[in-house]
Protein backbone atom coordinates (compact mmCIF):
# COMPACT_ATOMS: atom_id res chain seq x y z
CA UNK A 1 60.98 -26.28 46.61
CA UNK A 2 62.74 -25.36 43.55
CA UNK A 3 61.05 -28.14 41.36
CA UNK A 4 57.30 -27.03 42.93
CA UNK A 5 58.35 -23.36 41.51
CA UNK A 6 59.29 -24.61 38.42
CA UNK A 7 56.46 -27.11 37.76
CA UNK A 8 53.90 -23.50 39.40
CA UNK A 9 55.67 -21.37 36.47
CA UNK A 10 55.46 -23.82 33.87
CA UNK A 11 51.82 -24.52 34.67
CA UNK A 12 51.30 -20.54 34.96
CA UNK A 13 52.73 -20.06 31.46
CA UNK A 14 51.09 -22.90 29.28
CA UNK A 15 47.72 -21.43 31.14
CA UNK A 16 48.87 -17.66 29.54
CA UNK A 17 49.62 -19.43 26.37
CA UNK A 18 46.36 -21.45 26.27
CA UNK A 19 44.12 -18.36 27.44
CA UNK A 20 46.09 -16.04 24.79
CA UNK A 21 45.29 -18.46 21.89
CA UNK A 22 41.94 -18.96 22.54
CA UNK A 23 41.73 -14.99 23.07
CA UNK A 24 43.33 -14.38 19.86
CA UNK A 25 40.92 -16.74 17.62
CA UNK A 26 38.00 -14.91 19.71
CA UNK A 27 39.83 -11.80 18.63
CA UNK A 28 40.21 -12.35 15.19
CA UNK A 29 36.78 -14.17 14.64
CA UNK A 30 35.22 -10.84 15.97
CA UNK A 31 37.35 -9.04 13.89
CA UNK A 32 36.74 -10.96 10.58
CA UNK A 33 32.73 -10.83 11.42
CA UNK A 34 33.13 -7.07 11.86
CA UNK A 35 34.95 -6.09 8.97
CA UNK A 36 33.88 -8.87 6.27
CA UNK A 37 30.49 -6.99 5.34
CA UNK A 38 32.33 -3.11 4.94
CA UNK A 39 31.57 -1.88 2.37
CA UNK A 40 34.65 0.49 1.60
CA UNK A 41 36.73 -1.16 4.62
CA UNK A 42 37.55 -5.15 4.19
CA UNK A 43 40.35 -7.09 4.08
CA UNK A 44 43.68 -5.91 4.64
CA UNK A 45 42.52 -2.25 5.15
CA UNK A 46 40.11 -3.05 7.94
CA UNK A 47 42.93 -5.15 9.53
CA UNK A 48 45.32 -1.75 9.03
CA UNK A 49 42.98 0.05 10.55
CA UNK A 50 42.10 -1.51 13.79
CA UNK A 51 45.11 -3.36 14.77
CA UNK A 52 45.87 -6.95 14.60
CA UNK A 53 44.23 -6.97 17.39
CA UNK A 54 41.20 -4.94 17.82
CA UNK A 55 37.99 -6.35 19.35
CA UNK A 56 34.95 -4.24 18.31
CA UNK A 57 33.14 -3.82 21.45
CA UNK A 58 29.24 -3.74 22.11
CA UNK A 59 29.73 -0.83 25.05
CA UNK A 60 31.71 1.48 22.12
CA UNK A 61 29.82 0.48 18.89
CA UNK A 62 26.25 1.86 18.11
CA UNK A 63 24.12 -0.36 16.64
CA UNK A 64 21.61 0.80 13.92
CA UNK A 65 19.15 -1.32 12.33
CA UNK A 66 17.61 -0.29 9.37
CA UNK A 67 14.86 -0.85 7.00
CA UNK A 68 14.36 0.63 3.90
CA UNK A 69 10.36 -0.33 3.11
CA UNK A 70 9.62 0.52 -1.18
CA UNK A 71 6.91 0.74 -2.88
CA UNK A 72 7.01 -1.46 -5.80
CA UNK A 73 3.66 -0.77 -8.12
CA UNK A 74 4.66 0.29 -11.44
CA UNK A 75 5.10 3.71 -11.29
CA UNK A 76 8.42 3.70 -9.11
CA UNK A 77 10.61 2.53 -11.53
CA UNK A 78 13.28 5.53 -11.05
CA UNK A 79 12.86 5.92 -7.23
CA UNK A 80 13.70 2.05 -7.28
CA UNK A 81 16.96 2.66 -9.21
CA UNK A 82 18.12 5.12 -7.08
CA UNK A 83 17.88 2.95 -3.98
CA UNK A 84 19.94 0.16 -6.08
CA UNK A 85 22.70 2.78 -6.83
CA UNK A 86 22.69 4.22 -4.09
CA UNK A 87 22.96 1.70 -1.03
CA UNK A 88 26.51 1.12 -1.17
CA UNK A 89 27.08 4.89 -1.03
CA UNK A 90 24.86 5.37 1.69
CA UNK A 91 26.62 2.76 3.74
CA UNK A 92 29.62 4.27 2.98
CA UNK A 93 28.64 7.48 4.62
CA UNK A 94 27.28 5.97 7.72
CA UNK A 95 30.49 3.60 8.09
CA UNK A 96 32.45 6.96 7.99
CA UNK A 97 31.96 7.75 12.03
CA UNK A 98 34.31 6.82 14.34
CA UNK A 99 33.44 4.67 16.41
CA UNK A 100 32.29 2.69 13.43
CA UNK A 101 28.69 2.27 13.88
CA UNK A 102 27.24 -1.39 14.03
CA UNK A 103 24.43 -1.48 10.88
CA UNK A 104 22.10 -3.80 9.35
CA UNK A 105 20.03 -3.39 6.92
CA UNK A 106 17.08 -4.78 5.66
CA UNK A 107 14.19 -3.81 2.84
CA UNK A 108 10.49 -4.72 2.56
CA UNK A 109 8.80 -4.17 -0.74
CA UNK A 110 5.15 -3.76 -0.91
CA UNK A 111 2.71 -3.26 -3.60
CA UNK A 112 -1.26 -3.29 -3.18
CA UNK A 113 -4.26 -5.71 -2.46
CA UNK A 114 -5.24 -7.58 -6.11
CA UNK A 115 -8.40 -7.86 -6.03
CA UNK A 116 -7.47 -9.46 -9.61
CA UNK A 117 -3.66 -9.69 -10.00
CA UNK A 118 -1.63 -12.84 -8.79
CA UNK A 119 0.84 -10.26 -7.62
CA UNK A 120 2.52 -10.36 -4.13
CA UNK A 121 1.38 -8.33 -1.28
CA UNK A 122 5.03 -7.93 0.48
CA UNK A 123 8.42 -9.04 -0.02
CA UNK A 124 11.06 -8.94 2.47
CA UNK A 125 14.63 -9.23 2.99
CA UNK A 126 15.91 -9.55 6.51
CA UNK A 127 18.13 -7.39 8.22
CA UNK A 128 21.52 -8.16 7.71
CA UNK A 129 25.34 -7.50 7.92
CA UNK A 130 25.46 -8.77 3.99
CA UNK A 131 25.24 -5.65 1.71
CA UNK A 132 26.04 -7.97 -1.37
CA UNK A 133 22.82 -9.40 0.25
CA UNK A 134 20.62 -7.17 0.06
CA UNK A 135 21.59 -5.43 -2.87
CA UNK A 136 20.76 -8.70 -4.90
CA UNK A 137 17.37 -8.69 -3.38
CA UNK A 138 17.41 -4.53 -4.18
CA UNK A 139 18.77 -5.39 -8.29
CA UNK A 140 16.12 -8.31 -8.24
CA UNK A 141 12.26 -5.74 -7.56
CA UNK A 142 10.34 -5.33 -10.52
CA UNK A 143 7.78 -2.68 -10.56
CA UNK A 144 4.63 -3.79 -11.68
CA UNK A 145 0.86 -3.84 -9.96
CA UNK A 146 -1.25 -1.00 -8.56
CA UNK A 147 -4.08 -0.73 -10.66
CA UNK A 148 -5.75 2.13 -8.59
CA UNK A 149 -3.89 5.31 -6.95
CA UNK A 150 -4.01 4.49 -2.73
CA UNK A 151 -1.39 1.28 -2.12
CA UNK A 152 -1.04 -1.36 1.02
CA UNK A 153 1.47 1.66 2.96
CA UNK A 154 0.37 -0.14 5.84
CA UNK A 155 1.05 -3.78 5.44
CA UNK A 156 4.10 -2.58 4.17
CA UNK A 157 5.09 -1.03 7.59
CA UNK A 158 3.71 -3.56 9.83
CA UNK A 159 5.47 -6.21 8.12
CA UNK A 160 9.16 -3.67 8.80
CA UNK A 161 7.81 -3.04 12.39
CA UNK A 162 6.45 -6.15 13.36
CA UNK A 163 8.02 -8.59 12.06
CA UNK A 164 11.63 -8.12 11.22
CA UNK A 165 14.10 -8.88 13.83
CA UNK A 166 15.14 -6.07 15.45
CA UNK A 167 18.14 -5.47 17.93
CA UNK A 168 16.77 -4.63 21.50
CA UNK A 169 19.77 -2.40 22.04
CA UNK A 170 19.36 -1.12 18.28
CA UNK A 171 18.64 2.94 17.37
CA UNK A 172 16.10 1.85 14.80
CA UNK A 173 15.12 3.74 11.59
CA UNK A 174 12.41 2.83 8.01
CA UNK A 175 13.10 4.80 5.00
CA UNK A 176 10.04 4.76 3.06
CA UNK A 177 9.57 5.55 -0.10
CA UNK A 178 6.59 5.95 -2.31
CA UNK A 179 4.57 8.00 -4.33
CA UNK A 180 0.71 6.92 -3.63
CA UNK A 181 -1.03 7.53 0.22
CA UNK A 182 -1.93 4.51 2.06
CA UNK A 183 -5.02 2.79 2.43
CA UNK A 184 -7.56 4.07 5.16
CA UNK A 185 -9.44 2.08 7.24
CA UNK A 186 -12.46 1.64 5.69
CA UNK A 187 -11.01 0.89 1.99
CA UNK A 188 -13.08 -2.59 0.90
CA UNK A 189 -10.88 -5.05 -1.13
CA UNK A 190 -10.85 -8.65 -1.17
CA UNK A 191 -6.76 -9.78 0.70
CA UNK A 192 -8.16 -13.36 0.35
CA UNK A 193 -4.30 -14.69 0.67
CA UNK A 194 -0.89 -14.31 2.60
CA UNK A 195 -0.27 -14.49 6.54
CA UNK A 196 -1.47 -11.15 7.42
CA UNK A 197 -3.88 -11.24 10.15
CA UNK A 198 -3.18 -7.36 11.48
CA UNK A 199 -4.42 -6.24 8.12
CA UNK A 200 -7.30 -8.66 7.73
CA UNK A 201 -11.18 -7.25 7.34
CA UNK A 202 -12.54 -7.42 11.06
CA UNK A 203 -16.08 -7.85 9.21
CA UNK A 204 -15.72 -10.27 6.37
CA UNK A 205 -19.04 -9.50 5.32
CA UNK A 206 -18.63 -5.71 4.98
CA UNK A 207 -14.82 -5.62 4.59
CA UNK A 208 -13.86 -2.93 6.65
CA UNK A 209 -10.06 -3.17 8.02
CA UNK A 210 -8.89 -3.03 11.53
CA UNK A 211 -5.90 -1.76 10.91
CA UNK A 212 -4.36 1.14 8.65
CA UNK A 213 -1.48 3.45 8.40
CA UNK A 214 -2.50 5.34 11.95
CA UNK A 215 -2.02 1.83 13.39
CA UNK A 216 1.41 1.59 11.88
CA UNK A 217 2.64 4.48 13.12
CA UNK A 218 1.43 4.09 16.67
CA UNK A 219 3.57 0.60 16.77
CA UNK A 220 6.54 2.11 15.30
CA UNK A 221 6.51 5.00 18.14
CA UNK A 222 6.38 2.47 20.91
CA UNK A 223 9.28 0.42 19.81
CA UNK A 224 11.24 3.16 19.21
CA UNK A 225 11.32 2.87 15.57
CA UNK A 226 12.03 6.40 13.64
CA UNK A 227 10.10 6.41 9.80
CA UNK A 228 11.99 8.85 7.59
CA UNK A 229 9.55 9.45 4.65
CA UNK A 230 10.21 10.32 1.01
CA UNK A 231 7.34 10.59 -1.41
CA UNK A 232 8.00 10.25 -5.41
CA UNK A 233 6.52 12.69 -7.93
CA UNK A 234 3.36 11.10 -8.18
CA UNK A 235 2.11 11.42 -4.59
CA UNK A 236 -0.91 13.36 -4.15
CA UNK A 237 -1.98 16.14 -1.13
CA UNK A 238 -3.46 13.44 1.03
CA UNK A 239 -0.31 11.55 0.76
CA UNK A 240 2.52 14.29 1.50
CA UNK A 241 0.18 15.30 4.61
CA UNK A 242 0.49 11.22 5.68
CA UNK A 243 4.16 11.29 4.83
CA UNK A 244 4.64 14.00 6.78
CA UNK A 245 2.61 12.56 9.74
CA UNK A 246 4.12 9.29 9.89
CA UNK A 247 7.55 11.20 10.25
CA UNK A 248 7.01 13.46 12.67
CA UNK A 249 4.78 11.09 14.53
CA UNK A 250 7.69 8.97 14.86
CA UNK A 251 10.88 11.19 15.46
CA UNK A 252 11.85 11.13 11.73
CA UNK A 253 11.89 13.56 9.26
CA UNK A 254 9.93 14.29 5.40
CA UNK A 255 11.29 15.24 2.20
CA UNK A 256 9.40 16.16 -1.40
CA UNK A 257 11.76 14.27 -3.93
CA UNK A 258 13.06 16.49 -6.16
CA UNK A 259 14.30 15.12 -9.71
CA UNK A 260 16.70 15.94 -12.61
CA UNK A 261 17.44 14.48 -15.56
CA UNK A 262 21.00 13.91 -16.17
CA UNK A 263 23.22 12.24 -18.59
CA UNK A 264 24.04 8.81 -17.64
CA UNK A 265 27.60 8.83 -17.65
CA UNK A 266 28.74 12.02 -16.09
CA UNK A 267 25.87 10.95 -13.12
CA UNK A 268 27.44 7.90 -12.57
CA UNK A 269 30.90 9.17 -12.15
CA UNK A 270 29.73 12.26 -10.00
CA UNK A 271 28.13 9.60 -7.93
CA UNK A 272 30.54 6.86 -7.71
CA UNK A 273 28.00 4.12 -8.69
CA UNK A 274 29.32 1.08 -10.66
CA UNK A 275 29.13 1.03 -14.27
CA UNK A 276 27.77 -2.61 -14.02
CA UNK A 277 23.99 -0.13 -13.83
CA UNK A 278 24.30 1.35 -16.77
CA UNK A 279 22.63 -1.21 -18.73
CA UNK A 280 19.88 -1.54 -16.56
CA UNK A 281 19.26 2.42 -17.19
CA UNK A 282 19.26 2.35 -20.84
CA UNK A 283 16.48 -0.13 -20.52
CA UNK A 284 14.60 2.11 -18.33
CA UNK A 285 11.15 4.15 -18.66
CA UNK A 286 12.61 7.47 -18.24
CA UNK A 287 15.49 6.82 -20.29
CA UNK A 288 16.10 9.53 -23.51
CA UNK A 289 18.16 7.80 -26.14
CA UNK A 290 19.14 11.36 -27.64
CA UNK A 291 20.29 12.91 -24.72
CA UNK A 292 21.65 9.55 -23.06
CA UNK A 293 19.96 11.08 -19.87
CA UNK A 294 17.84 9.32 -17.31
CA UNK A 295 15.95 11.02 -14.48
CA UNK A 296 17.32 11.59 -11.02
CA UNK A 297 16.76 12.28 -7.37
CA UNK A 298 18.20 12.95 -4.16
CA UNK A 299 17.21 10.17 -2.17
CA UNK A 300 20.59 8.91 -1.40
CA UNK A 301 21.23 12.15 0.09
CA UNK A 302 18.09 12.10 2.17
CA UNK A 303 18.88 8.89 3.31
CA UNK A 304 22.38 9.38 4.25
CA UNK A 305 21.58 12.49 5.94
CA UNK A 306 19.09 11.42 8.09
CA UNK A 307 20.82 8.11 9.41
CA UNK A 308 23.90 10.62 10.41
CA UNK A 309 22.01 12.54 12.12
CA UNK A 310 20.55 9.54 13.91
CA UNK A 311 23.90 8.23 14.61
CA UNK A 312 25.27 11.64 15.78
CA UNK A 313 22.74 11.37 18.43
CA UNK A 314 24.14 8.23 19.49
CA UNK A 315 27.53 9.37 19.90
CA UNK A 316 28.90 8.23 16.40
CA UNK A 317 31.22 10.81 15.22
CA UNK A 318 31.73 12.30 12.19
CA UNK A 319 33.89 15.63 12.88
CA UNK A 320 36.60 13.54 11.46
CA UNK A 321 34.74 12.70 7.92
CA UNK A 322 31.86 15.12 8.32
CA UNK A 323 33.57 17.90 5.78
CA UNK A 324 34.08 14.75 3.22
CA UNK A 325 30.55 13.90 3.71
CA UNK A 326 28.74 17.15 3.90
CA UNK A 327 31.31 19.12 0.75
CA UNK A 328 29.71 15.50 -1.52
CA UNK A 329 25.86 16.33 0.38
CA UNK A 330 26.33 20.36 -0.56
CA UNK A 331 27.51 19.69 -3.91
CA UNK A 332 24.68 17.43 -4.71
CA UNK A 333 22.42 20.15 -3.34
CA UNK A 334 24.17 22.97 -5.76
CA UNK A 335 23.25 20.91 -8.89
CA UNK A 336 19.93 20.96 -8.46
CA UNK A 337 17.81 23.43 -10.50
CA UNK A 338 17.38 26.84 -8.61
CA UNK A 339 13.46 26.25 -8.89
CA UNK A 340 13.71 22.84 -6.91
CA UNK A 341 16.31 24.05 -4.56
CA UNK A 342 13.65 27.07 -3.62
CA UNK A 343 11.13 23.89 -3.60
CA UNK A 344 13.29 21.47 -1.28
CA UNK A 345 13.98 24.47 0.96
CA UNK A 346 9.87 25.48 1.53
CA UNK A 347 8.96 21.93 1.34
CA UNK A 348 11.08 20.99 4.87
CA UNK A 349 9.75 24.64 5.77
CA UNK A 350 5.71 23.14 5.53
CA UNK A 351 6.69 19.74 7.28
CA UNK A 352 6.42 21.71 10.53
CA UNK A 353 2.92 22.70 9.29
């Protein structure tokens, strides 16, 4: 009787051992997938702050997919910068809930229909974990294209909407950014390449599109996709009011860019970006060699506003890191010109409009 104990208690433990083992390399697989793509929280710190032996789980983490969809013609230069500076920051912000929130993030770039140019129609980068990733694909857009004012908005969306992969159990969110309207539906151009059947003419002989921006919008609301819109100095009436629409039609929110130009040194330390962009601004369109001053914008803190707020509504939160978060979001605010602070402040006033 003695020996059957033994040989039960012996079996019982190597079983605990066994089950605990492969438990742990679960554990820390999990763990090293979770806190490899951090931006501010890898390593040794992530491991410091969740425990040797923290699981992240799906039932406390919200997941947020999101999309940032850029217009690329030539005229976005700056706006394009600011995304590239800004990302890390912006995921920094959003990492800063607790519970962490789950986020991937993806871009599509779009530029217009070349009727003449050999110039792309959309570019995308899947959503991903990998912020090294996408900020390669981010460093790597080159504004050029878009002859005419109106550009392909909606191709631009649809490829975001319909195409990327999506979570099912994802709060989803676009951030686009632009400065010319979309296309309407009867705009005649010759897309006589690329795999783009929803934008296709449904006439060939007249040209006359069977799907625009409206379209775009109306997918996006049924999969529960948010568009949070931010249109660049160059965008027209018509524009704003589609901007506008395609937010509010979609549970996001609008915002005028406002700009500044600012010296390129004390900007980037204000802002935390790396220095490794400084280069890359010197070369720029709107750079001024006497003043060492480039032009700037508050899209980061559009952005990281609004996916906050989304994640606040999904229980992420940031009482914890929300004075950190909102004293960086105020000051940014506070060094903007009175004029465009009066501006930003009856711009979100007309959205409602």
């Amino acid at each position: 009787m003695k020996k059957l104990l033994s040989m039960m208690f012996i079996g019982l433990f190597l079983f605990s051992t066994i089950a605990l083992a492969f438990e742990g390399d679960y554990d820390e697989t999990r763990k090293k997938e979770y806190c490899q793509y951090l931006p501010s929280l890898t390593g040794q710190d992530c491991e410091d702050q969740y425990g040797p032996n923290y699981v992240p789980s799906e039932n406390e983490q919200v997941q947020l997919d999101i999309v940032f969809v850029i217009d690329s013609t030539g005229s976005m230069h700056d706006e394009i910068r600011t995304v590239k500076e800004e990302l890390i920051n912006i995921m920094d912000r959003i990492n800063s809930g607790q519970p962490r929130p789950d986020v991937r993030v993806g871009v599509v770039t779009y530029r217009d229909y070349p009727a003449q140019q050999n110039e792309y129609l959309t570019k995308t980068q899947e959503l991903t974990y990998d912020l090294d990733e996408v900020e390669d694909f981010i460093r790597k857009i080159e504004t050029r294209g878009g002859g005419d004012y109106e550009e392909a908005v909606e191709v631009g969306l649809s490829e975001a909407i319909n195409n990327m992969k999506w979570r099912g159990s994802s709060h989803k969110a676009i951030l686009l950014i632009g400065d010319a309207p979309a296309r309407e539906r009867d705009y005649q151009d010759y897309p006589n390449y690329g795999n783009y059947p929803e934008v296709r003419p449904s006439n060939t002989a007249t040209t006359v599109y069977s799907y625009d921006w409206k379209d775009a919008v109306e997918d996006a609301h049924n999969k529960n996709i948010r568009i949070y819109t931010a249109s660049g100095s160059g965008m027209n009436e018509e524009g704003i009011q589609q901007w506008k629409t395609i937010a509010r039609k979609t549970g996001g929110s609008y915002i005028k860019l406002i700009y500044e130009r600012r010296a390129i040194e004390e900007y980037y330390e204000e802002r935390a970006i790396p220095v490794e962009y400084m280069p890359e601004a010197r070369t720029a369109p709107d750079y001024d060699k006497a003043t060492d001053s480039v032009m700037t914008n508050n899209f980061g803190f559009f952005a990281s506003k609004s996916m906050i707020g989304m994640a606040e509504e999904a229980g992420v939160d940031y009482s914890g890191s929300l004075n950190e978060v909102t004293g960086e979001l105020f000051k940014e605010q506070t060094n903007t010109k009175p004029n465009n602070f009066i501006e930003m402040i009856i711009s979100n006033l007309l959205f409602w409009k």
